[in-house]
Structure formats: C-alpha cells, structure tokens
PDB file of N, CA and C in Angstrom:
ATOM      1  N   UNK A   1      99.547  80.805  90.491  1.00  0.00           N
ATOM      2  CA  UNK A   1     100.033  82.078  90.010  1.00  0.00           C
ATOM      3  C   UNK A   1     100.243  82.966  91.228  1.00  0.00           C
ATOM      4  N   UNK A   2     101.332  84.085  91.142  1.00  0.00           N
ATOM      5  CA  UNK A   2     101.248  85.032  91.879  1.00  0.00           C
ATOM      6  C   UNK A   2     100.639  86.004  91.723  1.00  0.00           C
ATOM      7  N   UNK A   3      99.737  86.329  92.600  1.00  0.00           N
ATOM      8  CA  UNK A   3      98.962  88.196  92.801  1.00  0.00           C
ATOM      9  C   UNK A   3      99.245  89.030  94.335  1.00  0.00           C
ATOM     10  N   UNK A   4      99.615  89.860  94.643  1.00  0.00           N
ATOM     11  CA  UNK A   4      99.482  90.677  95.353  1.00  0.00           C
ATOM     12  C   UNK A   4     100.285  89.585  96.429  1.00  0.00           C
ATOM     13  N   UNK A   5     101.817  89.607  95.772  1.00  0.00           N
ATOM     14  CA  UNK A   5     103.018  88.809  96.436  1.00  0.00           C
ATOM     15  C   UNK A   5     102.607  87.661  97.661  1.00  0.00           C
ATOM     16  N   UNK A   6     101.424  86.771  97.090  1.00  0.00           N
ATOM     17  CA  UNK A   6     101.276  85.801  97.104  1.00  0.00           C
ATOM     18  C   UNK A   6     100.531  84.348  96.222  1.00  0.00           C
ATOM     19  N   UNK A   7     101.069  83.439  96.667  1.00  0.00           N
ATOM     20  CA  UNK A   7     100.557  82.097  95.767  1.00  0.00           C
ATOM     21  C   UNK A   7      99.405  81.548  95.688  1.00  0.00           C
ATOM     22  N   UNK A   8      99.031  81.752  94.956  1.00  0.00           N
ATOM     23  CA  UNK A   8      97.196  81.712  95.054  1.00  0.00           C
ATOM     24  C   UNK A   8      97.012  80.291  93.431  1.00  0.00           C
ATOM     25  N   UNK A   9      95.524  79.565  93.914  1.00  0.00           N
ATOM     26  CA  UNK A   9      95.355  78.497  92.945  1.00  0.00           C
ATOM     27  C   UNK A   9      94.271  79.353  92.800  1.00  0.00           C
ATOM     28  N   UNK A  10      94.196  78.536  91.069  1.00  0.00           N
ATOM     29  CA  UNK A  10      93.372  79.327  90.027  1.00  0.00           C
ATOM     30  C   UNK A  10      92.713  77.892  89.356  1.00  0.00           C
ATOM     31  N   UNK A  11      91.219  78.138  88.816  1.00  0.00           N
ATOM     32  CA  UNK A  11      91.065  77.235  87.412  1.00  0.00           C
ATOM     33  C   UNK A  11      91.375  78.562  86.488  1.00  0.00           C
ATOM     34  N   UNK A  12      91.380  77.299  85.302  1.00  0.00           N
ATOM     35  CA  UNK A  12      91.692  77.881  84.129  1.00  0.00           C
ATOM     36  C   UNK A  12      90.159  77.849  83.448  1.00  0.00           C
ATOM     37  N   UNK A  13      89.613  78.900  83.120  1.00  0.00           N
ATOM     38  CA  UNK A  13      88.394  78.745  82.196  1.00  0.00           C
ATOM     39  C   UNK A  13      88.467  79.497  80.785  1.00  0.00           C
ATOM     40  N   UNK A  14      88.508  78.219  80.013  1.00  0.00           N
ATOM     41  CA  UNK A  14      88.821  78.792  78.653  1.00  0.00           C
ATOM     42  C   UNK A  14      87.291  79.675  78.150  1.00  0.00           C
ATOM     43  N   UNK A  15      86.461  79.577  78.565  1.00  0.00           N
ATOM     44  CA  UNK A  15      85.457  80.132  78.315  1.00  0.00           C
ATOM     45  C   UNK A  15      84.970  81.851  78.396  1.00  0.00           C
ATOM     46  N   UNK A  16      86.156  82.233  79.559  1.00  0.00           N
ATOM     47  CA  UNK A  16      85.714  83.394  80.787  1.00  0.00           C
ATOM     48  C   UNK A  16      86.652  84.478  80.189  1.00  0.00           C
ATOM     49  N   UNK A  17      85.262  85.642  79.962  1.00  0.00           N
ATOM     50  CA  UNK A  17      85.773  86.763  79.227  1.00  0.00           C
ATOM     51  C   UNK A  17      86.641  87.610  80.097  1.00  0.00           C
ATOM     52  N   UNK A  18      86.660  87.363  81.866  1.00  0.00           N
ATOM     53  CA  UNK A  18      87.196  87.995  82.674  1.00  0.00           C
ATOM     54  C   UNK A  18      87.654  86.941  83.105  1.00  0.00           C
ATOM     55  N   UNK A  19      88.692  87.628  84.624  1.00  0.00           N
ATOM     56  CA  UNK A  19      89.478  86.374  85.568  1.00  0.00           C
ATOM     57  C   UNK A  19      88.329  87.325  86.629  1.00  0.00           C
ATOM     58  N   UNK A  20      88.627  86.681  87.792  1.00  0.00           N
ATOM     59  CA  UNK A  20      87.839  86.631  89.376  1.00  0.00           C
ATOM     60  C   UNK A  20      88.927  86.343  90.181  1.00  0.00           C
ATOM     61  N   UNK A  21      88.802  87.345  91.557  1.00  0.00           N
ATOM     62  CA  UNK A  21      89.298  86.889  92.315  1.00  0.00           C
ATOM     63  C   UNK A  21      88.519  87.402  93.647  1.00  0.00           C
ATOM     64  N   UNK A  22      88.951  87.253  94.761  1.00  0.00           N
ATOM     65  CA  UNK A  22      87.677  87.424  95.790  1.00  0.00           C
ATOM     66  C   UNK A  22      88.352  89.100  96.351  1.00  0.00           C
ATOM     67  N   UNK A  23      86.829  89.699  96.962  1.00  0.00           N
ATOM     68  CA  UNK A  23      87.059  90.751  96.912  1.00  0.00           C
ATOM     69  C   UNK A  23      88.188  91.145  98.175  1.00  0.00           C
ATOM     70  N   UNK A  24      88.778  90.091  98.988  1.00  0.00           N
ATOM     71  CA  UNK A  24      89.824  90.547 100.406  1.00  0.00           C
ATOM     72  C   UNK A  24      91.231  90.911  99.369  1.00  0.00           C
ATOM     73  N   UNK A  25      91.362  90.333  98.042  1.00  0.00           N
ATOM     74  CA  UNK A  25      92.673  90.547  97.471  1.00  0.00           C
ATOM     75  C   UNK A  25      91.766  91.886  96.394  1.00  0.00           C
ATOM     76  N   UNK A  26      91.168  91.929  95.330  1.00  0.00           N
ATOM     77  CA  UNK A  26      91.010  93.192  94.364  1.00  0.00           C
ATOM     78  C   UNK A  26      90.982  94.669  95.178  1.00  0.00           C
ATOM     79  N   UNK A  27      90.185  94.617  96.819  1.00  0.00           N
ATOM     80  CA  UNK A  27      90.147  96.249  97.494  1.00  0.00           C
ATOM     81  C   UNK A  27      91.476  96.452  97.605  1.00  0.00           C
ATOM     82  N   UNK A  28      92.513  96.154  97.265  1.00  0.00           N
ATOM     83  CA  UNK A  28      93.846  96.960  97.805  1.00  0.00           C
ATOM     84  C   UNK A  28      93.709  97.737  96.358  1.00  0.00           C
ATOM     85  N   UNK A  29      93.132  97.233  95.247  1.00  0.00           N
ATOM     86  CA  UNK A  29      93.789  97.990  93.890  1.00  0.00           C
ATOM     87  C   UNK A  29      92.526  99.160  93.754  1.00  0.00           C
ATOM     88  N   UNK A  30      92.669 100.480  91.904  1.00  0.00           N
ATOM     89  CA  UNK A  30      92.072 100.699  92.105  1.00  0.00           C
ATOM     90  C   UNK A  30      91.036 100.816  90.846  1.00  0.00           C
ATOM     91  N   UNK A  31      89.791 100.276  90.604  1.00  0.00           N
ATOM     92  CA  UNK A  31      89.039 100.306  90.183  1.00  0.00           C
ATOM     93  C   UNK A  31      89.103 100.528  88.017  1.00  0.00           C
ATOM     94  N   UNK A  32      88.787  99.764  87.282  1.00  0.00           N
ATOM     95  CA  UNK A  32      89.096 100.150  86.461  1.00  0.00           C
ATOM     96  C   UNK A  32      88.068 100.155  85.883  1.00  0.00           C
ATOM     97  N   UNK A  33      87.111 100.322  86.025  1.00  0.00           N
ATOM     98  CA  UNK A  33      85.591 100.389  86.143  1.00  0.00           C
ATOM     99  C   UNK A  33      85.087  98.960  85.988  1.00  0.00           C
ATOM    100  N   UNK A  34      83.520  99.162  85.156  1.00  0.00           N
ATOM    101  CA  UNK A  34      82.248  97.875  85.486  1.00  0.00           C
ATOM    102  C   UNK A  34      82.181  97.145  84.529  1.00  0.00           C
ATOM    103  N   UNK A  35      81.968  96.163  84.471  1.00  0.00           N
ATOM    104  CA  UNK A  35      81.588  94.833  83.374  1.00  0.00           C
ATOM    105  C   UNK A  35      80.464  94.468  83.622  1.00  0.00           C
ATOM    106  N   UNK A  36      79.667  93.564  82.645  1.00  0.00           N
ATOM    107  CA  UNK A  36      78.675  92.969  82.803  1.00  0.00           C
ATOM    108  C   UNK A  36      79.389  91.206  81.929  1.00  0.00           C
ATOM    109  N   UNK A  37      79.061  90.147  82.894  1.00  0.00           N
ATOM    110  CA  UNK A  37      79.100  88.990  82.714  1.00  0.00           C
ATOM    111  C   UNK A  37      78.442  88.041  82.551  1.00  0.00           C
ATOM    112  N   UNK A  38      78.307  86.882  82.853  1.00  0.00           N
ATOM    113  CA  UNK A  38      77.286  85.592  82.784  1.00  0.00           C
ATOM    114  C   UNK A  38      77.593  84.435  83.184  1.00  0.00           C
ATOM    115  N   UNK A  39      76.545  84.107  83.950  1.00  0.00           N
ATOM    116  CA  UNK A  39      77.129  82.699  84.553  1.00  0.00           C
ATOM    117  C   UNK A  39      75.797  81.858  84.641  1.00  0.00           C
ATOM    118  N   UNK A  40      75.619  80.763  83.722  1.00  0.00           N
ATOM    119  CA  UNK A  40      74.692  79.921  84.086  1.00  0.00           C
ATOM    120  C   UNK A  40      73.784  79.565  85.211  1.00  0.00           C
ATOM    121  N   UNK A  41      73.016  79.334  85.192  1.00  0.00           N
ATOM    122  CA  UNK A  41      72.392  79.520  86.270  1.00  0.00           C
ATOM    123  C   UNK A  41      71.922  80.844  87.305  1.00  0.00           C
ATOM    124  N   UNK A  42      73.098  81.446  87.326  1.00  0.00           N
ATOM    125  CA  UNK A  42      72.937  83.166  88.217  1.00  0.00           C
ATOM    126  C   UNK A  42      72.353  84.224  86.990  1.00  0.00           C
ATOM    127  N   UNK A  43      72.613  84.105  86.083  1.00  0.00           N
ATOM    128  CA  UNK A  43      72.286  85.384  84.641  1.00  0.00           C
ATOM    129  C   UNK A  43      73.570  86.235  84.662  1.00  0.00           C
ATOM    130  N   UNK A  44      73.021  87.445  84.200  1.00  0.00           N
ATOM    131  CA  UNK A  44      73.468  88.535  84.512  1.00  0.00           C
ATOM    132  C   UNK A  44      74.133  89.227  85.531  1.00  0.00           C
ATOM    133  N   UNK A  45      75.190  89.612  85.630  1.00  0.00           N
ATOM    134  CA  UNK A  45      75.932  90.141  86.629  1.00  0.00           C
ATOM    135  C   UNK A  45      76.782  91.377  86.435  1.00  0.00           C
ATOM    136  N   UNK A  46      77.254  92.339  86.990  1.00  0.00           N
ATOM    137  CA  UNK A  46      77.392  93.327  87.019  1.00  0.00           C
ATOM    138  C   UNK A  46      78.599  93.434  88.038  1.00  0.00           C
ATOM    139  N   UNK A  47      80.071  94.172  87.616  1.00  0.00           N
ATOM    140  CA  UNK A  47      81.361  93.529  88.541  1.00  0.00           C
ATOM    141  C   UNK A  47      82.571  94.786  88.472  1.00  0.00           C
ATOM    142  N   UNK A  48      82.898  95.059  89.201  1.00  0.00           N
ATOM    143  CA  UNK A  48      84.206  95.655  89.240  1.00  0.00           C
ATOM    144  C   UNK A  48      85.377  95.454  88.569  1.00  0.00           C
ATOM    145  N   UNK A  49      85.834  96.096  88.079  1.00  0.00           N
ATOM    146  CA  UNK A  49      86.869  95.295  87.791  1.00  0.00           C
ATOM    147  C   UNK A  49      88.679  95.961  88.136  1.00  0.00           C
ATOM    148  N   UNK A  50      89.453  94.849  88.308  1.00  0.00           N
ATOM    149  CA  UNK A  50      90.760  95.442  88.586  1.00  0.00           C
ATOM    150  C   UNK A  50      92.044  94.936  87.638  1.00  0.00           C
ATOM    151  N   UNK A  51      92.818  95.483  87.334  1.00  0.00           N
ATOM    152  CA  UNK A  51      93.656  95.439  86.209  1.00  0.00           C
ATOM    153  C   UNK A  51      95.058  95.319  87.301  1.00  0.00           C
ATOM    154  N   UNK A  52      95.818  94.191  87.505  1.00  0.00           N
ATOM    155  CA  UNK A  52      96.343  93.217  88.437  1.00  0.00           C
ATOM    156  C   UNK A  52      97.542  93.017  87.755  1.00  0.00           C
ATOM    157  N   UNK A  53      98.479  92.953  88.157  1.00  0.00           N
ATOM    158  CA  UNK A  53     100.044  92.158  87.657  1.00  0.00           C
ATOM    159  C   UNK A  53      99.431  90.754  87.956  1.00  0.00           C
ATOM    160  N   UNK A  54     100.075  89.801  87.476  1.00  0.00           N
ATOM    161  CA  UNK A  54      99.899  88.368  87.923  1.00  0.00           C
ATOM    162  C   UNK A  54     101.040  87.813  86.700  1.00  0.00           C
ATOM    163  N   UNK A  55     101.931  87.355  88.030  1.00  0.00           N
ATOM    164  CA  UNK A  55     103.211  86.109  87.652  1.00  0.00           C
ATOM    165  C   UNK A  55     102.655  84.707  87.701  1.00  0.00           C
ATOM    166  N   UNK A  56     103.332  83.731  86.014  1.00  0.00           N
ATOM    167  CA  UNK A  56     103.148  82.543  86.177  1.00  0.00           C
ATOM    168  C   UNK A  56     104.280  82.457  85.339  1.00  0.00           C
ATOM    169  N   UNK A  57     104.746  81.451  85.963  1.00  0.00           N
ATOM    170  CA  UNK A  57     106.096  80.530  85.308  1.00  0.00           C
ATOM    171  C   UNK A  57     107.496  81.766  84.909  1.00  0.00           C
ATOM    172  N   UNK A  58     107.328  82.821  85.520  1.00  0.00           N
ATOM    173  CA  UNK A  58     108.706  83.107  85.804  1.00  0.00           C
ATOM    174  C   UNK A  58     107.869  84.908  84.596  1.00  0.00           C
ATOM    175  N   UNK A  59     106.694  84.605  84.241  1.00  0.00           N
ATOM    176  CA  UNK A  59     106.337  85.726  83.462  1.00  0.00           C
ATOM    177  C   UNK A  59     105.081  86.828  83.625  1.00  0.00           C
ATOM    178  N   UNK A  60     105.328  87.885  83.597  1.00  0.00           N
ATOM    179  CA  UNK A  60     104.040  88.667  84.574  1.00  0.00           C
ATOM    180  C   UNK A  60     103.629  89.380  83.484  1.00  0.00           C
ATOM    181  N   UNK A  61     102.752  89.274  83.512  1.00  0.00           N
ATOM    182  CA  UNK A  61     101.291  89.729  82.574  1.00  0.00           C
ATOM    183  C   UNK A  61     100.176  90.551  83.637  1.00  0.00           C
ATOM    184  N   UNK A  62      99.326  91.392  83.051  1.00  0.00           N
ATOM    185  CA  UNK A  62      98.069  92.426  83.663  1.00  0.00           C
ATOM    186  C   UNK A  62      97.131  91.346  83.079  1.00  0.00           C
ATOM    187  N   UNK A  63      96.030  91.324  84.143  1.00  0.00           N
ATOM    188  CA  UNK A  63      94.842  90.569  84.240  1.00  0.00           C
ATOM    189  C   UNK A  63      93.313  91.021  84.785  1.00  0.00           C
ATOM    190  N   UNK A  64      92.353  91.152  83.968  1.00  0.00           N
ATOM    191  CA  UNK A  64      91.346  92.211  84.636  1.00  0.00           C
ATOM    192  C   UNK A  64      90.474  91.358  85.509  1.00  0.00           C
ATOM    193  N   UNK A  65      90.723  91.357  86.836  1.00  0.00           N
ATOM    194  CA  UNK A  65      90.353  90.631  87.371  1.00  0.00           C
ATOM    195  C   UNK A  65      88.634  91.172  88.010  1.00  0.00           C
ATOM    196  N   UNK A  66      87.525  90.784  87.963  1.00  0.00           N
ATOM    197  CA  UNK A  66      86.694  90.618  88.652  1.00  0.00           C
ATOM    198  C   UNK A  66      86.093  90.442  90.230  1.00  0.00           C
ATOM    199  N   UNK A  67      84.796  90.559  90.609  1.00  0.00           N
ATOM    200  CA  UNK A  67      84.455  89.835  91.565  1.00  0.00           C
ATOM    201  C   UNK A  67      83.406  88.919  91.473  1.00  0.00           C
ATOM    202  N   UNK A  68      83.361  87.860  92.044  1.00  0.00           N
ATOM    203  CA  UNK A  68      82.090  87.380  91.560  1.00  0.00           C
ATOM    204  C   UNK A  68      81.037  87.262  92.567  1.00  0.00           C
ATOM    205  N   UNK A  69      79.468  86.937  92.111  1.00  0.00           N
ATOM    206  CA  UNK A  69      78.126  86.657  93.204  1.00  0.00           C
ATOM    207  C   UNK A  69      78.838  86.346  93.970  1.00  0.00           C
ATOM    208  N   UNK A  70      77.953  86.991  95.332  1.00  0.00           N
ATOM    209  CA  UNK A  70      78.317  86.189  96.615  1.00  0.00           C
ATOM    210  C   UNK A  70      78.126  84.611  96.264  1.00  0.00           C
ATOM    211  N   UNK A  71      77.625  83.849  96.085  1.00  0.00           N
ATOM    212  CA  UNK A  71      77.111  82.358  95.960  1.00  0.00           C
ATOM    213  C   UNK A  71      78.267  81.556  95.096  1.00  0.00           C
ATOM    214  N   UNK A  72      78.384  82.194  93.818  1.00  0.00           N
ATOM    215  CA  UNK A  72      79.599  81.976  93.054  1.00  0.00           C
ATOM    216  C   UNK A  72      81.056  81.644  94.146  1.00  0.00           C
ATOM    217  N   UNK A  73      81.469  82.979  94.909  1.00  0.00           N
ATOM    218  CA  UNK A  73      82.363  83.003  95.360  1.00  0.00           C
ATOM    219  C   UNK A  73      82.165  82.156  96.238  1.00  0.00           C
ATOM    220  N   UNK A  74      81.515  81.429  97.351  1.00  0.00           N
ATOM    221  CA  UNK A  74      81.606  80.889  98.162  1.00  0.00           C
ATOM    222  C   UNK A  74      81.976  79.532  97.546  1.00  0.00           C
ATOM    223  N   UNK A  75      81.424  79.010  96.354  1.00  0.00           N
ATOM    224  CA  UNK A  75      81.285  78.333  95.738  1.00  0.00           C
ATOM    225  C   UNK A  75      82.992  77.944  95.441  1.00  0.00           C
ATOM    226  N   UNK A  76      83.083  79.085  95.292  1.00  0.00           N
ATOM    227  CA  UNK A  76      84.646  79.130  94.879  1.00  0.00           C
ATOM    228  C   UNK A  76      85.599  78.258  96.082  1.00  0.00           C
ATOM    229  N   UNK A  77      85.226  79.465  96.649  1.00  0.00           N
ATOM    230  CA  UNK A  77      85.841  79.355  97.789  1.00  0.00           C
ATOM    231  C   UNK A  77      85.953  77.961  98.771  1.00  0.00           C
ATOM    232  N   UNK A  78      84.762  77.105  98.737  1.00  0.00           N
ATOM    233  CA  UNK A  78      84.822  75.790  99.324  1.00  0.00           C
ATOM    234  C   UNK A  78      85.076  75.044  98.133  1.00  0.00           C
ATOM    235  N   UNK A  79      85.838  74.768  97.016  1.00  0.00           N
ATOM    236  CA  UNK A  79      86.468  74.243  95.781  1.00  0.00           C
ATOM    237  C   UNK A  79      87.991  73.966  96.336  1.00  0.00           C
ATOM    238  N   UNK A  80      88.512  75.179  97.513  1.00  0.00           N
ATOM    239  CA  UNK A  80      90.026  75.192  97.740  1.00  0.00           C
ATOM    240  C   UNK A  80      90.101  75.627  96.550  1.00  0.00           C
ATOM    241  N   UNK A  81      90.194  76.592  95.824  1.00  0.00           N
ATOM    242  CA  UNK A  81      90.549  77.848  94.263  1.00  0.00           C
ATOM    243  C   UNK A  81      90.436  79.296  95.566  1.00  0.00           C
ATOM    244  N   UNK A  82      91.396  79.707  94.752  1.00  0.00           N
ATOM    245  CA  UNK A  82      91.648  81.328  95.119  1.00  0.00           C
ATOM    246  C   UNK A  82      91.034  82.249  94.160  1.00  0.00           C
ATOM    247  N   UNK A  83      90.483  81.622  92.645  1.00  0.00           N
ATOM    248  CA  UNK A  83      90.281  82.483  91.781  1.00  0.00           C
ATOM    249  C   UNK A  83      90.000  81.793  90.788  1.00  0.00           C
ATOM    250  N   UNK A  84      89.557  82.302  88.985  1.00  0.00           N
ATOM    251  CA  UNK A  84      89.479  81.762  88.454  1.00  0.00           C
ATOM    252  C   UNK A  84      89.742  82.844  87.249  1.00  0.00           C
ATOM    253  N   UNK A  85      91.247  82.308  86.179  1.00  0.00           N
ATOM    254  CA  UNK A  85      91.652  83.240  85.683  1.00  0.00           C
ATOM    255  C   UNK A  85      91.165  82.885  83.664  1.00  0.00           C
ATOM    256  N   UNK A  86      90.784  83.767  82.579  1.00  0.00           N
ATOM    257  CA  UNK A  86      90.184  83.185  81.836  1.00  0.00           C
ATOM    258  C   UNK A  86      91.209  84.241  80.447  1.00  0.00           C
ATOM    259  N   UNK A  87      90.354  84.995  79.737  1.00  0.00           N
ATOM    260  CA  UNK A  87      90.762  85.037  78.741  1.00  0.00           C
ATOM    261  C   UNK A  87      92.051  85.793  78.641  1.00  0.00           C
ATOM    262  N   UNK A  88      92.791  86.425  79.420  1.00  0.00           N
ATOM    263  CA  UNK A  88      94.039  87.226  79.876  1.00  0.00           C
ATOM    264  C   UNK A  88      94.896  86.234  79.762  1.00  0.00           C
ATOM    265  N   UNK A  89      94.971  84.983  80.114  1.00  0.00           N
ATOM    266  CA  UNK A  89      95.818  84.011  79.965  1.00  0.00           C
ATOM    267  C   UNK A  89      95.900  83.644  78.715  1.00  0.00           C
ATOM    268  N   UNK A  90      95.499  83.670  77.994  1.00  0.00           N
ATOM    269  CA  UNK A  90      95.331  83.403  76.585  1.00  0.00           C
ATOM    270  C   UNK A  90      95.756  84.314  75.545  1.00  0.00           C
ATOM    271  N   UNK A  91      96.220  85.375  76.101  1.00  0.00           N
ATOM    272  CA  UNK A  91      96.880  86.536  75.188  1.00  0.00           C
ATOM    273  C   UNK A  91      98.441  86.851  75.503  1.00  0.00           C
ATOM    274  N   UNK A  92      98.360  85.787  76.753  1.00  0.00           N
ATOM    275  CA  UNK A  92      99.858  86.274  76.721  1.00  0.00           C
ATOM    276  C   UNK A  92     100.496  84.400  77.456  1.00  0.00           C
ATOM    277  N   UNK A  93      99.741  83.617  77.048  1.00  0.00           N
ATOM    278  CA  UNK A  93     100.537  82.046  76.679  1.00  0.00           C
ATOM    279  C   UNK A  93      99.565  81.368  75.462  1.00  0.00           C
ATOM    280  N   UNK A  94     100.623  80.651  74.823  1.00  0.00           N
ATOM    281  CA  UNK A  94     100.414  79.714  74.111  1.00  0.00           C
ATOM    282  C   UNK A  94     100.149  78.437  74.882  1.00  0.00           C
ATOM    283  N   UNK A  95      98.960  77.673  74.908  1.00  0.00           N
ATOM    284  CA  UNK A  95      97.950  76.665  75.561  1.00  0.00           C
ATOM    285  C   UNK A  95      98.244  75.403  74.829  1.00  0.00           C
ATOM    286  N   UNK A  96      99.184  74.266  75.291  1.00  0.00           N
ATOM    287  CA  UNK A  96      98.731  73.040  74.617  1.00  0.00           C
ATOM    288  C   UNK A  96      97.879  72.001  75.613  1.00  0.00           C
ATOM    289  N   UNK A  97      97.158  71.422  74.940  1.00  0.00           N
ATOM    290  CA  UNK A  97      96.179  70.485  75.687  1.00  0.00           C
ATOM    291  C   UNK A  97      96.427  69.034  74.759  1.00  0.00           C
ATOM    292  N   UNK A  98      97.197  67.933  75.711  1.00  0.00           N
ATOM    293  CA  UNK A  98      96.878  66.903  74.644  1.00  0.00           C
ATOM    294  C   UNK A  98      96.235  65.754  76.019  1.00  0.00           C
ATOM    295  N   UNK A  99      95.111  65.485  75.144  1.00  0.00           N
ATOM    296  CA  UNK A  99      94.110  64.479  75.958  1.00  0.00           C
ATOM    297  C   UNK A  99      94.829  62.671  76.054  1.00  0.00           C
ATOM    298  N   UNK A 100      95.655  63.107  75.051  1.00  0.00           N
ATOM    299  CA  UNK A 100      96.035  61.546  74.767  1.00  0.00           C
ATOM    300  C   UNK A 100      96.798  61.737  76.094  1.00  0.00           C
ATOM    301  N   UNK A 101      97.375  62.582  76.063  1.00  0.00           N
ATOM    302  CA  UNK A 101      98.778  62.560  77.648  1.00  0.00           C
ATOM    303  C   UNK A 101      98.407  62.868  78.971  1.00  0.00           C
ATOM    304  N   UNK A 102      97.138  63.255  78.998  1.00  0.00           N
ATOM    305  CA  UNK A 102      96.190  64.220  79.994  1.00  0.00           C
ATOM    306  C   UNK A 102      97.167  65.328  80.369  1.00  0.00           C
ATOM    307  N   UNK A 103      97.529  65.825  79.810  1.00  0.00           N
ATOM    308  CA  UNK A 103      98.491  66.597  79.927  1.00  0.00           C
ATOM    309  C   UNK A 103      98.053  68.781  79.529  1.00  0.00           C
ATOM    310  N   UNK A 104      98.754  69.438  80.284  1.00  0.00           N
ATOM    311  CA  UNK A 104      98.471  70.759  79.357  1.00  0.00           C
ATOM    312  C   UNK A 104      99.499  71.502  79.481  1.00  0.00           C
ATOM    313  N   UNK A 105     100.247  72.016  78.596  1.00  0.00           N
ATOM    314  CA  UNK A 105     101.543  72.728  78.884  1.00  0.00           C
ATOM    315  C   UNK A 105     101.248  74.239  78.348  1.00  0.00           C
ATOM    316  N   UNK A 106     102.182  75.001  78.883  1.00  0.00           N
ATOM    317  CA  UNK A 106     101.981  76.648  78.629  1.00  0.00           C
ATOM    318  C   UNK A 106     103.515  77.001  77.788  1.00  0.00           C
ATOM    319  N   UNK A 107     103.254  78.240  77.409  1.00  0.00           N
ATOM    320  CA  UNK A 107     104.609  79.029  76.921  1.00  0.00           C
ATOM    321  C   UNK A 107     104.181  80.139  76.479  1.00  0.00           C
ATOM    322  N   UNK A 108     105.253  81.239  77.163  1.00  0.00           N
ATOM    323  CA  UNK A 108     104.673  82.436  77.205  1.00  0.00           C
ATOM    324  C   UNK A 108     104.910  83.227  75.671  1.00  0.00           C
ATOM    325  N   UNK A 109     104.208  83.818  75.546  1.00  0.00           N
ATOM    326  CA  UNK A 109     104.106  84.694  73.924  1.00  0.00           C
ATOM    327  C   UNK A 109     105.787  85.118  73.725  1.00  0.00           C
TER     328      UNK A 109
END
C-alpha cells in the first residue's frame, strides 16, 4: 500500500481493531488522539493515533493508524513489514479468501 507517497508492505490482520505503523512515518501527521489495545503476550497498551490516506489498488481510503511497543515494533520491523493494517481495510474492501486456491482477492466497496 501507499502512505506518505511511499510503498510500504503491510500484514493484513483480520483481527486488529487498529492499523500500526512505525513512529518515523505517523510524526509527520497530526494526532487524533489515544487508544487503548492488546496484544498477547505484551497486555495492555496505550497508542497514538493518526488518521492517514492510504492507497491500495488504485483506491484511497483513511486509516487510523497506530504505534506499537517498542518490542512489537522491532519485531515488526525484523519481519521486513512496514506496518500492519487491520480493521480499516475491511470497511472499505470486500475480502475473498479461498483456501482451496491459497489465494485472497480484494475489491473495493
């Protein structure tokens, strides 16, 4: 996906009430206030959040993007992922997943 007119890799977590991205790309934006999250293992967390354009497949949608634990992010970060984008994607594409094809295709609302 594109953020902040560059190409950045993402997982997809169907689970994740927010997206994440690391904090060298969210300080340019500004603040749309605090969340509280969860992540196995870490608990409770407490996060910034930024409300982001982000282009995929030719269609740009707002995404409240996060930051995550230092530990998380590093975590991230040695994965080769730029981010990890979750329930924002889901309001503005339609998600097919077929296991038989290993396959997952998108289409935007």
């Amino acid at each position: 996906m594109k953020v902040d007119n560059r190409y950045l890799k993402f997982f997809l977590d169907t689970g994740a009430k927010l997206s994440y991205l690391s904090e060298s790309v969210t300080r340019n934006y500004v603040t749309s206030g605090q969340e509280k999250d969860f992540y196995p293992g870490i608990g409770e967390f407490q996060t910034e959040c930024f409300e982001i354009p982000t282009l995929f497949e030719g269609s740009e949608f707002v995404v409240k993007y996060g930051n995550l634990p230092p530990l998380l992010q590093m975590t991230l970060t040695m994965s080769g992922v730029d981010g990890i984008v979750g329930f924002d994607f889901f309001n503005h594409f339609q998600v097919v997943l077929s296991l038989e094809n290993n396959r997952i295709s998108f289409k935007a609302n």
